[in-house]
C-alpha atoms as a PDB file:
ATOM      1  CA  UNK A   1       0.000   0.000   0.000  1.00  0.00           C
ATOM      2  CA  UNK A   2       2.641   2.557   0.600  1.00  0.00           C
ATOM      3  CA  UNK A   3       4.301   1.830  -2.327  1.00  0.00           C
ATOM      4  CA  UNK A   4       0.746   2.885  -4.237  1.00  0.00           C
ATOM      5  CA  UNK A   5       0.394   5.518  -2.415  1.00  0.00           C
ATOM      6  CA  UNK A   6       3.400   6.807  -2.485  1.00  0.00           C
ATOM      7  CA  UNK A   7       3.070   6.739  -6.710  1.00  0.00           C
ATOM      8  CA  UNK A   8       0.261   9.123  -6.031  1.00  0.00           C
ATOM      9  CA  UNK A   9       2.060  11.514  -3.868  1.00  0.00           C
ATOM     10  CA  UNK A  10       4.612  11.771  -6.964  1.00  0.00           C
ATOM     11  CA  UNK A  11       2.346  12.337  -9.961  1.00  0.00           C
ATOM     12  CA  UNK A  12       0.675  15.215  -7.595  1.00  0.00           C
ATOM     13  CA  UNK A  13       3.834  17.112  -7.227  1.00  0.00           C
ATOM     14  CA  UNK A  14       5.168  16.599 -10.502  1.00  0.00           C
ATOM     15  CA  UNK A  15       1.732  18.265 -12.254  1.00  0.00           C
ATOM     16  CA  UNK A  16       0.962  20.987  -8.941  1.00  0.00           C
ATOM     17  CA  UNK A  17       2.561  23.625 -10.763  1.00  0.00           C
ATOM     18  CA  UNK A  18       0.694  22.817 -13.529  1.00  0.00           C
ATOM     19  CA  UNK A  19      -2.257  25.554 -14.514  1.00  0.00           C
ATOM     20  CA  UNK A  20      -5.835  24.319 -15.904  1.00  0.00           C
ATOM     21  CA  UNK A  21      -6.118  25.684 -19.150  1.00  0.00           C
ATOM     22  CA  UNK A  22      -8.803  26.561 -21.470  1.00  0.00           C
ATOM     23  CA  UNK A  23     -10.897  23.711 -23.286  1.00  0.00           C
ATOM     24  CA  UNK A  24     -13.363  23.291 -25.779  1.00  0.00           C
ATOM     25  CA  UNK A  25     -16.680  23.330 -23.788  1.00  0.00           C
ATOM     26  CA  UNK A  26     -18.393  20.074 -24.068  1.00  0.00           C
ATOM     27  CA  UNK A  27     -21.362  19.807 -25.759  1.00  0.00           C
ATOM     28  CA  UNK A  28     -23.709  16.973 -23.403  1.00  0.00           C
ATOM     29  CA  UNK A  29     -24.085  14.260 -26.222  1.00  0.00           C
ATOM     30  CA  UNK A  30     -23.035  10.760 -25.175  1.00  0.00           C
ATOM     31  CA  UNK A  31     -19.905   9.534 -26.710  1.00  0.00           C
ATOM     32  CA  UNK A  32     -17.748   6.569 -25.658  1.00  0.00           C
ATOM     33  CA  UNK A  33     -16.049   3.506 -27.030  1.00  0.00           C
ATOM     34  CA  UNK A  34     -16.148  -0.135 -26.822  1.00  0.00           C
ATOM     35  CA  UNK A  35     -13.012  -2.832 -27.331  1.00  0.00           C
ATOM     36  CA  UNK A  36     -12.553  -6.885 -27.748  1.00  0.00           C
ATOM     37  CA  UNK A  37      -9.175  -8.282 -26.774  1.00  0.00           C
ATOM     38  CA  UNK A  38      -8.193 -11.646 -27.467  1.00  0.00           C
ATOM     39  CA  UNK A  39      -5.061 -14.130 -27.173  1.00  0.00           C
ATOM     40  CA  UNK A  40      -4.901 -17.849 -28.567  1.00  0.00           C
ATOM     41  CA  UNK A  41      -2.246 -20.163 -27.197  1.00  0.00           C
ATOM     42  CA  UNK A  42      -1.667 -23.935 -27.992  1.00  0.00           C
ATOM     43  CA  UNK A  43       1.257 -26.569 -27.458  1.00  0.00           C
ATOM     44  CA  UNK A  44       2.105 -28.537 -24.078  1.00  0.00           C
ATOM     45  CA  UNK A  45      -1.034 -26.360 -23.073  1.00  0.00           C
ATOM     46  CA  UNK A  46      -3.531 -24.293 -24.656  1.00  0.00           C
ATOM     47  CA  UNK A  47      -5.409 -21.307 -23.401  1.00  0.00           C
ATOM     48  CA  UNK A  48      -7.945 -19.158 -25.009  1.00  0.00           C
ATOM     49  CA  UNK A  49      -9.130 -15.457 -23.353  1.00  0.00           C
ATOM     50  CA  UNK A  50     -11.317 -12.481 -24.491  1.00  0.00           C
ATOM     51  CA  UNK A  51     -11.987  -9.680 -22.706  1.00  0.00           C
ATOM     52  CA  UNK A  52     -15.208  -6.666 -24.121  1.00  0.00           C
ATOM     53  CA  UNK A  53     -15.095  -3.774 -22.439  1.00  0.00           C
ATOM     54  CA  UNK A  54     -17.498  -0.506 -23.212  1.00  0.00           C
ATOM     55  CA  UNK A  55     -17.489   3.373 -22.022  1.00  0.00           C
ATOM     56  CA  UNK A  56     -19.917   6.473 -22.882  1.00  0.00           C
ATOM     57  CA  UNK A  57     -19.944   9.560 -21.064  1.00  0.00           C
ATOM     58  CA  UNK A  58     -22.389  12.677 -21.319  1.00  0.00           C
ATOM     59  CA  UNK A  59     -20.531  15.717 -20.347  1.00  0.00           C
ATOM     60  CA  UNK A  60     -21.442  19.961 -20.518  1.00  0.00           C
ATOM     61  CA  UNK A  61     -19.656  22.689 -18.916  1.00  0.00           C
ATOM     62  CA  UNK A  62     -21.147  21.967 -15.239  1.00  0.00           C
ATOM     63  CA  UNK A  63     -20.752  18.023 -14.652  1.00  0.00           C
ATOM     64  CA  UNK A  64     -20.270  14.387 -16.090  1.00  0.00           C
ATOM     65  CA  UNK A  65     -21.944  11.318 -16.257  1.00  0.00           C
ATOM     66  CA  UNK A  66     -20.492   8.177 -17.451  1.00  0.00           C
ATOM     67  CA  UNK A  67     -21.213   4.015 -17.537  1.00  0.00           C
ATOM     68  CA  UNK A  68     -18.582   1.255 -17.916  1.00  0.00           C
ATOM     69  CA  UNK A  69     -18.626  -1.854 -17.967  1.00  0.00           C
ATOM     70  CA  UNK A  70     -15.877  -5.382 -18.615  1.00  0.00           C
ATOM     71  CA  UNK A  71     -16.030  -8.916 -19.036  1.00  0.00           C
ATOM     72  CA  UNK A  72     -13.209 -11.006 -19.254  1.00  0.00           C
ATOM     73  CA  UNK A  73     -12.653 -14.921 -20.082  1.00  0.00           C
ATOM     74  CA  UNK A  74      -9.880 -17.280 -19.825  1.00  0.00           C
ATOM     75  CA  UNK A  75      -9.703 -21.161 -20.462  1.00  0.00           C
ATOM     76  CA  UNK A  76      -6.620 -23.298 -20.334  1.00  0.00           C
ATOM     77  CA  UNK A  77      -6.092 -26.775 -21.056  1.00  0.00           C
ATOM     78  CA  UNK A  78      -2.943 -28.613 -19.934  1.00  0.00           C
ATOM     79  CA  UNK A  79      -0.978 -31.486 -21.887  1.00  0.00           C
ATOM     80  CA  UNK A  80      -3.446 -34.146 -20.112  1.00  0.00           C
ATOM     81  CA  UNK A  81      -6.579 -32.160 -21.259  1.00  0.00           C
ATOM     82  CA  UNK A  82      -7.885 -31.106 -18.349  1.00  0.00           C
ATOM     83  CA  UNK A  83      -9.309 -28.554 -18.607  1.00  0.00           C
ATOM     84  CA  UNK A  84      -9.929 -25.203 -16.228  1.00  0.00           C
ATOM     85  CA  UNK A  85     -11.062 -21.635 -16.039  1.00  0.00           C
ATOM     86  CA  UNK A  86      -8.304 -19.337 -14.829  1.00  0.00           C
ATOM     87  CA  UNK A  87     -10.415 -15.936 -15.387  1.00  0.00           C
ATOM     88  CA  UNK A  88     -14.192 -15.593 -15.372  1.00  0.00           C
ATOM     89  CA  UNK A  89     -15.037 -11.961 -14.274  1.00  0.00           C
ATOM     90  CA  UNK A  90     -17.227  -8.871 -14.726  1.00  0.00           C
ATOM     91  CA  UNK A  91     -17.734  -5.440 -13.533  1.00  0.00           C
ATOM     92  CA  UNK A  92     -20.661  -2.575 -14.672  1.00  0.00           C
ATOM     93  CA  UNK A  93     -20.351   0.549 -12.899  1.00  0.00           C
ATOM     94  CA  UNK A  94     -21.466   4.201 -13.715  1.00  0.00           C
ATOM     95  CA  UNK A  95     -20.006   7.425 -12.117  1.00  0.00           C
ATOM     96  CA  UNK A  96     -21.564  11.385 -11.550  1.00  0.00           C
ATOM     97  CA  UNK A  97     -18.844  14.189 -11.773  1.00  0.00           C
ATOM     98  CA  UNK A  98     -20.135  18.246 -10.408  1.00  0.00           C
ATOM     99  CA  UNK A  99     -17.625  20.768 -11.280  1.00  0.00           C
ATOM    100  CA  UNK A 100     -17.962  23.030  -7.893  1.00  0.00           C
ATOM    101  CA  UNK A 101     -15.508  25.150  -9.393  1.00  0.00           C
ATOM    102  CA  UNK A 102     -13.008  25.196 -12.611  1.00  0.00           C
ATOM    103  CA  UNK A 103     -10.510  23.429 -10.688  1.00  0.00           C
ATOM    104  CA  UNK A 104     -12.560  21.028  -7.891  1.00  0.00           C
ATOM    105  CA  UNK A 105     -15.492  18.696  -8.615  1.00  0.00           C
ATOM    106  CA  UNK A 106     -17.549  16.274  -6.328  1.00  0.00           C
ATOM    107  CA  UNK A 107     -18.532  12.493  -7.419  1.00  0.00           C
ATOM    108  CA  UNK A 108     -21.051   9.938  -6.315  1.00  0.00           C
ATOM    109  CA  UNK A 109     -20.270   6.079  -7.993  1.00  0.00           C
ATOM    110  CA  UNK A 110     -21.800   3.262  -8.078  1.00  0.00           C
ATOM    111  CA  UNK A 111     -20.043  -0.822  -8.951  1.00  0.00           C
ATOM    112  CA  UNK A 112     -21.061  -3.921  -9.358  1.00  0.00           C
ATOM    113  CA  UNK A 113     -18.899  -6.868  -9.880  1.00  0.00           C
ATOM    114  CA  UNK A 114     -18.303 -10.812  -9.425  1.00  0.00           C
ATOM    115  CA  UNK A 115     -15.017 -12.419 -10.045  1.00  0.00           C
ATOM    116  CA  UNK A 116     -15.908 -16.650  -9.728  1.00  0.00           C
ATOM    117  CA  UNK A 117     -11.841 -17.264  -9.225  1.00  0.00           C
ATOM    118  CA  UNK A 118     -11.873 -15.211  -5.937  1.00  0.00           C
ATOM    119  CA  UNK A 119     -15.243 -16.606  -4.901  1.00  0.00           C
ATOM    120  CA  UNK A 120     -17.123 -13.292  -5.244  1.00  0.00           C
ATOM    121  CA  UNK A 121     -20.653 -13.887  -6.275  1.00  0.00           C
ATOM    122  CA  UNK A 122     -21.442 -10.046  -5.901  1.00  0.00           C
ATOM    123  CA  UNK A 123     -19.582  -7.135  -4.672  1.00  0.00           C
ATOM    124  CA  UNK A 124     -21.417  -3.779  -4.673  1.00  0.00           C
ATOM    125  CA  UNK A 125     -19.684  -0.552  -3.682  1.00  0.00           C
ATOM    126  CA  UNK A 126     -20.904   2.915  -3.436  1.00  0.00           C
ATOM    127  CA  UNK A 127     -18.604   5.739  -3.492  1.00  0.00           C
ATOM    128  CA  UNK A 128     -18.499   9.557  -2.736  1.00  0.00           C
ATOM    129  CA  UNK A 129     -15.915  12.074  -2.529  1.00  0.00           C
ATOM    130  CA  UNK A 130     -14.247  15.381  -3.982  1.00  0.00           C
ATOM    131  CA  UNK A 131     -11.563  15.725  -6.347  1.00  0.00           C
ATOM    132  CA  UNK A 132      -9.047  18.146  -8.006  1.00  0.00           C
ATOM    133  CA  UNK A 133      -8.453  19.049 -11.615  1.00  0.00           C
ATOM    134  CA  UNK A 134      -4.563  19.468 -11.611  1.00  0.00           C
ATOM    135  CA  UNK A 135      -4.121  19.788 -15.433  1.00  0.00           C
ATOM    136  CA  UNK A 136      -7.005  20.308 -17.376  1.00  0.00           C
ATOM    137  CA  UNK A 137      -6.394  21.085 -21.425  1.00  0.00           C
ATOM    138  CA  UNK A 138      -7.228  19.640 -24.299  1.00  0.00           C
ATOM    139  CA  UNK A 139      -4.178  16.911 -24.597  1.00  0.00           C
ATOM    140  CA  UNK A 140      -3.576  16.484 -20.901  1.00  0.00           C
ATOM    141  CA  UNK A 141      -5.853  15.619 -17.931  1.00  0.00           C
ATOM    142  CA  UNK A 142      -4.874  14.855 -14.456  1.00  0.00           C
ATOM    143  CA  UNK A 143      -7.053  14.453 -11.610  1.00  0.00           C
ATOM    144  CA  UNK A 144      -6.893  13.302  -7.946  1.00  0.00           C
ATOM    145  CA  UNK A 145      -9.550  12.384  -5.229  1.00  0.00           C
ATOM    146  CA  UNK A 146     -10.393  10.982  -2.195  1.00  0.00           C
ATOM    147  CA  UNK A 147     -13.744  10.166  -0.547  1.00  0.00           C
ATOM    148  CA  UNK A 148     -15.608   7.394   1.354  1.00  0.00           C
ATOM    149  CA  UNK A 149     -17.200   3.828   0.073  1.00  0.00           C
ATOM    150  CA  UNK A 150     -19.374   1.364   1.266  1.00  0.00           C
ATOM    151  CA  UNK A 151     -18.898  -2.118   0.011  1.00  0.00           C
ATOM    152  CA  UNK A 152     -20.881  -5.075   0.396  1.00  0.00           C
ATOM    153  CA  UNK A 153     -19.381  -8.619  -1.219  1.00  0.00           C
ATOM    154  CA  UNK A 154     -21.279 -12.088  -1.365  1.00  0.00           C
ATOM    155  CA  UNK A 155     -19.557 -15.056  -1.765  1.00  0.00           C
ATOM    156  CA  UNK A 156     -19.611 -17.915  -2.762  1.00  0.00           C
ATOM    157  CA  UNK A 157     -21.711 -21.085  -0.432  1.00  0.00           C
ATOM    158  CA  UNK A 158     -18.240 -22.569   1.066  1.00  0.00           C
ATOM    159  CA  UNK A 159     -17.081 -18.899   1.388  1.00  0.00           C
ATOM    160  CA  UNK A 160     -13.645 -17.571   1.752  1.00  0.00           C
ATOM    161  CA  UNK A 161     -11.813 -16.816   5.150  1.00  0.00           C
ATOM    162  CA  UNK A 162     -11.533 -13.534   6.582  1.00  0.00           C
ATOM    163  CA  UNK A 163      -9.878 -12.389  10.118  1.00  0.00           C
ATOM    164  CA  UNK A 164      -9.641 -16.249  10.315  1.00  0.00           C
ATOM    165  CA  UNK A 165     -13.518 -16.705  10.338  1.00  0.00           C
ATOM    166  CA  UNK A 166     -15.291 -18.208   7.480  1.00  0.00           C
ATOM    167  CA  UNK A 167     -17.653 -16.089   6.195  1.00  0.00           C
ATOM    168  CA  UNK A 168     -19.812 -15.896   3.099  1.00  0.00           C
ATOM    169  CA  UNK A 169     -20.755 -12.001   3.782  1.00  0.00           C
ATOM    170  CA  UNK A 170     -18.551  -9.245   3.835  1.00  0.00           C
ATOM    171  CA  UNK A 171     -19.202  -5.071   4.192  1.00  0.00           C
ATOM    172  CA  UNK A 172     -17.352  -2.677   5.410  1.00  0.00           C
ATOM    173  CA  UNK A 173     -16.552   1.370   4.980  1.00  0.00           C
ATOM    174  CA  UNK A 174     -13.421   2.442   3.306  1.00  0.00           C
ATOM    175  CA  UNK A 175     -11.235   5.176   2.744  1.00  0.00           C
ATOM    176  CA  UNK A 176     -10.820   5.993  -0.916  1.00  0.00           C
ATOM    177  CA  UNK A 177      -7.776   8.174  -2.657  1.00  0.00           C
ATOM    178  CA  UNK A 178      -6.701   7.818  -6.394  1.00  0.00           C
ATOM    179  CA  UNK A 179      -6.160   9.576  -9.225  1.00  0.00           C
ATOM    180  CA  UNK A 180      -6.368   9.418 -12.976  1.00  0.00           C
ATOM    181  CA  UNK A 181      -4.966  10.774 -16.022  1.00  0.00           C
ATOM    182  CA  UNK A 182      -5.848  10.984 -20.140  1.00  0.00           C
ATOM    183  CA  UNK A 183      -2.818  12.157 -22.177  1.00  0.00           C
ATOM    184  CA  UNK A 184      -2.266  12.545 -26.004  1.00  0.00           C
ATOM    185  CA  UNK A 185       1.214  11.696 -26.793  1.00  0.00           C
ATOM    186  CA  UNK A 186       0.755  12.118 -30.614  1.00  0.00           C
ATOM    187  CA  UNK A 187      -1.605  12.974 -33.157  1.00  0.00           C
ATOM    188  CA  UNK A 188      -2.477   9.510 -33.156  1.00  0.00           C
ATOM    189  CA  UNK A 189      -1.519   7.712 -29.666  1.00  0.00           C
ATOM    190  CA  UNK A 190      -3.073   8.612 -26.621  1.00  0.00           C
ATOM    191  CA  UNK A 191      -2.433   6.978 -23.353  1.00  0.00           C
ATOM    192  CA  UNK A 192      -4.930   6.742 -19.750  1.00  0.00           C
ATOM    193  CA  UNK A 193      -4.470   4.938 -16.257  1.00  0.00           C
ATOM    194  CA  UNK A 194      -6.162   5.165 -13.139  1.00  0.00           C
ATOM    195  CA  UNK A 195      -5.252   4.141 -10.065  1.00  0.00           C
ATOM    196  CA  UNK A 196      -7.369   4.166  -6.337  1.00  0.00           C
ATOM    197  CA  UNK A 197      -6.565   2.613  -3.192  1.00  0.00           C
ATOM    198  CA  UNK A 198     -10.115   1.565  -0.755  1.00  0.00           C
ATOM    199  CA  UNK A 199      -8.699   1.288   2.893  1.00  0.00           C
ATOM    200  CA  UNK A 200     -11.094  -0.640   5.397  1.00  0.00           C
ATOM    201  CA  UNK A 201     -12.168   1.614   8.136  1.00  0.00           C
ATOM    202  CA  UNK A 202     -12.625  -0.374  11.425  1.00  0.00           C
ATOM    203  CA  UNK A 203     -10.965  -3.651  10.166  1.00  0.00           C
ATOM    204  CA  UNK A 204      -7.778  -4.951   8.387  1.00  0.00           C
ATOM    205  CA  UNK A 205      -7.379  -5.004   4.652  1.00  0.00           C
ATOM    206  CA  UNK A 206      -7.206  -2.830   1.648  1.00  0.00           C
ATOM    207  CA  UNK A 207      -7.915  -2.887  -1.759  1.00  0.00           C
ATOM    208  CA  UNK A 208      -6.028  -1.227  -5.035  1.00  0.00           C
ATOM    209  CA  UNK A 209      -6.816  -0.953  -8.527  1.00  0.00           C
ATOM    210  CA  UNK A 210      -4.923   0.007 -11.370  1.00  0.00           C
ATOM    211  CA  UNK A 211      -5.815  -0.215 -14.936  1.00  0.00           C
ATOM    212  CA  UNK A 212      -3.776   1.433 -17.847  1.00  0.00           C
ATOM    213  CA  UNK A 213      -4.537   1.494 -22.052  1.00  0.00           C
ATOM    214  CA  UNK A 214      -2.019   3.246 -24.540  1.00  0.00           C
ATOM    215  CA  UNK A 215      -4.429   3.410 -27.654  1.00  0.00           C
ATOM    216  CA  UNK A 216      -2.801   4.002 -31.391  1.00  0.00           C
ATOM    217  CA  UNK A 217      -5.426   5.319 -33.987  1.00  0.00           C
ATOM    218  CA  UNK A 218      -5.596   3.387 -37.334  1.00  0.00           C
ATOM    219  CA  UNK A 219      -8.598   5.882 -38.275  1.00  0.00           C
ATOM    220  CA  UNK A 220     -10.615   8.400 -37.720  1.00  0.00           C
ATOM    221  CA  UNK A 221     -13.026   5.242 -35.174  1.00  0.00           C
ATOM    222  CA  UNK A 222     -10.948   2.595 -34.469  1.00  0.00           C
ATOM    223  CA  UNK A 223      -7.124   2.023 -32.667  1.00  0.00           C
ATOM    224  CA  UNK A 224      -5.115  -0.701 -31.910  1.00  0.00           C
ATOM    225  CA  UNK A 225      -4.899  -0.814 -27.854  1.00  0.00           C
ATOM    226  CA  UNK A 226      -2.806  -1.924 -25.513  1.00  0.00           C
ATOM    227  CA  UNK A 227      -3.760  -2.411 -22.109  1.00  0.00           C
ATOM    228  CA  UNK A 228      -2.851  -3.270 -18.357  1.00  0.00           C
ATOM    229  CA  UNK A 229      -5.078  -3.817 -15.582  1.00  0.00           C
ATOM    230  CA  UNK A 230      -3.937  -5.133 -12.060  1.00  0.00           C
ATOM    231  CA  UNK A 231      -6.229  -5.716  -9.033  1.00  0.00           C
ATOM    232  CA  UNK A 232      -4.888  -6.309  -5.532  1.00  0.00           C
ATOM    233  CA  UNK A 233      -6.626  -7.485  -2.511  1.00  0.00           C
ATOM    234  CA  UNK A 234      -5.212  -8.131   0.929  1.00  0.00           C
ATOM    235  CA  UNK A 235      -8.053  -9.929   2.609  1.00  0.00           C
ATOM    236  CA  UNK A 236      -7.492 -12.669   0.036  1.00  0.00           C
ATOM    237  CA  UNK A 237      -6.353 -15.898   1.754  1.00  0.00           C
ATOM    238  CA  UNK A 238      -5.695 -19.588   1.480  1.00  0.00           C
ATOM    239  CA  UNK A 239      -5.502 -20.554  -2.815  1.00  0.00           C
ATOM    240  CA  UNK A 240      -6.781 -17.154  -3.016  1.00  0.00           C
ATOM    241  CA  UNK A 241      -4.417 -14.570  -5.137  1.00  0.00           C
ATOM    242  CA  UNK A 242      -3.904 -11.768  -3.340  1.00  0.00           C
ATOM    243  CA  UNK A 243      -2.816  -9.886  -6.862  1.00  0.00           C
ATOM    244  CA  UNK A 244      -4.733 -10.601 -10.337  1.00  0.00           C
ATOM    245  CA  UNK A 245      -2.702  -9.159 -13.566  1.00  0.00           C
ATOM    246  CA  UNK A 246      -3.945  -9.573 -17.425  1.00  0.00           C
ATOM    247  CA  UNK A 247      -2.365  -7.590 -20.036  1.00  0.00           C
ATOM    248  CA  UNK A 248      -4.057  -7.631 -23.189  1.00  0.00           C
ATOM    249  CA  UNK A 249      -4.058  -6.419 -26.884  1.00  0.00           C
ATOM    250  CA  UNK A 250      -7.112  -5.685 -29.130  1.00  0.00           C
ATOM    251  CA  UNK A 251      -9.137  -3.201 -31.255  1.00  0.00           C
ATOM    252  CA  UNK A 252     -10.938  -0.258 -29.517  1.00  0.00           C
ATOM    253  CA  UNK A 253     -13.980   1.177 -31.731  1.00  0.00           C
ATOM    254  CA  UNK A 254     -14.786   4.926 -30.677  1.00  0.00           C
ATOM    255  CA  UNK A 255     -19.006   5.729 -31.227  1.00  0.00           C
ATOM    256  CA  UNK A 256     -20.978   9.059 -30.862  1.00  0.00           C
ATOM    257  CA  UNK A 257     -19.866  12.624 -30.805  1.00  0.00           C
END
């Protein structure tokens, strides 16, 4: 965790003395984009994944409101075909931004996700919080913010062990700071990350998620993509991962204005 939070500290200083700079106003229309990675792998074993993920966002001059949403797939087979699922996961979320000022916005969120490999028949989190533009222009935007969440998992009907009890329920509050950044490196790559951290409040255990794209435009709609995304969890125990990393490569499709 320190080491997370610690990458935030350093991407605030290095853009603080950064000013927010004048951008085309946005116009409210919903546009987004949607992507399909895949990778194919045969020999001593074979393993097929796929991975859809979606985004559209309305925005105007005085706030923001976006959906998102992921699946993602993996099979492998070994030399004595048996066979296995080592990914089977999905998340849908949507998220309201209010600019309070030009620089400082509040947010209200809202997740739901299930990952079968950890268990996790449900998880649903609700977030709240402020946050800070600290470059704002039309190639570069970096933002931090912190808030509160509630989060409420369901496991599976064996459950998973937590603070050495079984349990197949789990909720808790939790501390939230992150931040998140779009940059356009070139006239035709552009790269984005985000990274938060969810600290329990009142019990052990944290949570941290990172995901990361670096998108090259073959047109005027659609880019070849390249893209990261890492998911940690402390309260995961016994043949439980605590860390979960995919990296995948696919086509991104861009839709409305």
């Amino acid at each position: 965790m320190n080491n997370a939070t610690s990458l935030i500290l350093i991407t605030t200083l290095i853009a603080s003395g950064n000013a927010i700079a004048a951008d085309a106003v946005p116009n409210g229309k919903w546009a987004g984009s949607g992507g399909a990675a895949a990778k194919l792998s045969s020999g001593n074993t074979r393993s097929d994944s796929i991975k859809l993920t979606a985004d559209a966002a309305s925005e105007t001059a005085q706030d923001k409101l976006s959906i998102f949403g992921q699946i993602l797939r993996e099979h492998s087979e070994n030399a004595a075909r048996v066979k296995s699922t080592t990914a089977d996961q999905w998340q849908l979320g949507t998220r309201y931004d209010y600019n309070i000022s030009t620089s400082t916005f509040g947010f209200g969120g809202l997740e739901f996700s299930s990952d079968k490999l950890q268990s996790l028949t449900m998880r649903n989190v609700v977030s709240a919080g402020l946050g800070k533009h600290l470059i704002k222009t039309s190639d570069n935007q970096l933002d931090v913010f912190g808030g509160i969440s509630y989060r409420a998992d369901r496991y599976s009907d064996l459950g998973i062990i937590i603070d050495n009890k079984m349990e197949t329920k789990f909720s808790t509050a939790e501390a939230m700071l992150g931040e998140e950044s779009n940059h356009k490196l070139t006239e035709n790559t552009t790269f984005k990350q985000r990274l938060s951290i969810n600290q329990n409040i009142g019990s052990t255990g944290y949570r941290a998620i990172f995901d990361a794209s670096l998108l090259v435009a073959i047109n005027s709609t659609m880019s070849l993509t390249v893209s990261v995304q890492d998911r940690f969890n402390s309260v995961a125990e016994n043949t439980v991962q605590k860390n979960d990393f995919t990296l995948f490569t696919g086509i991104n499709v861009k839709f409305g204005s």
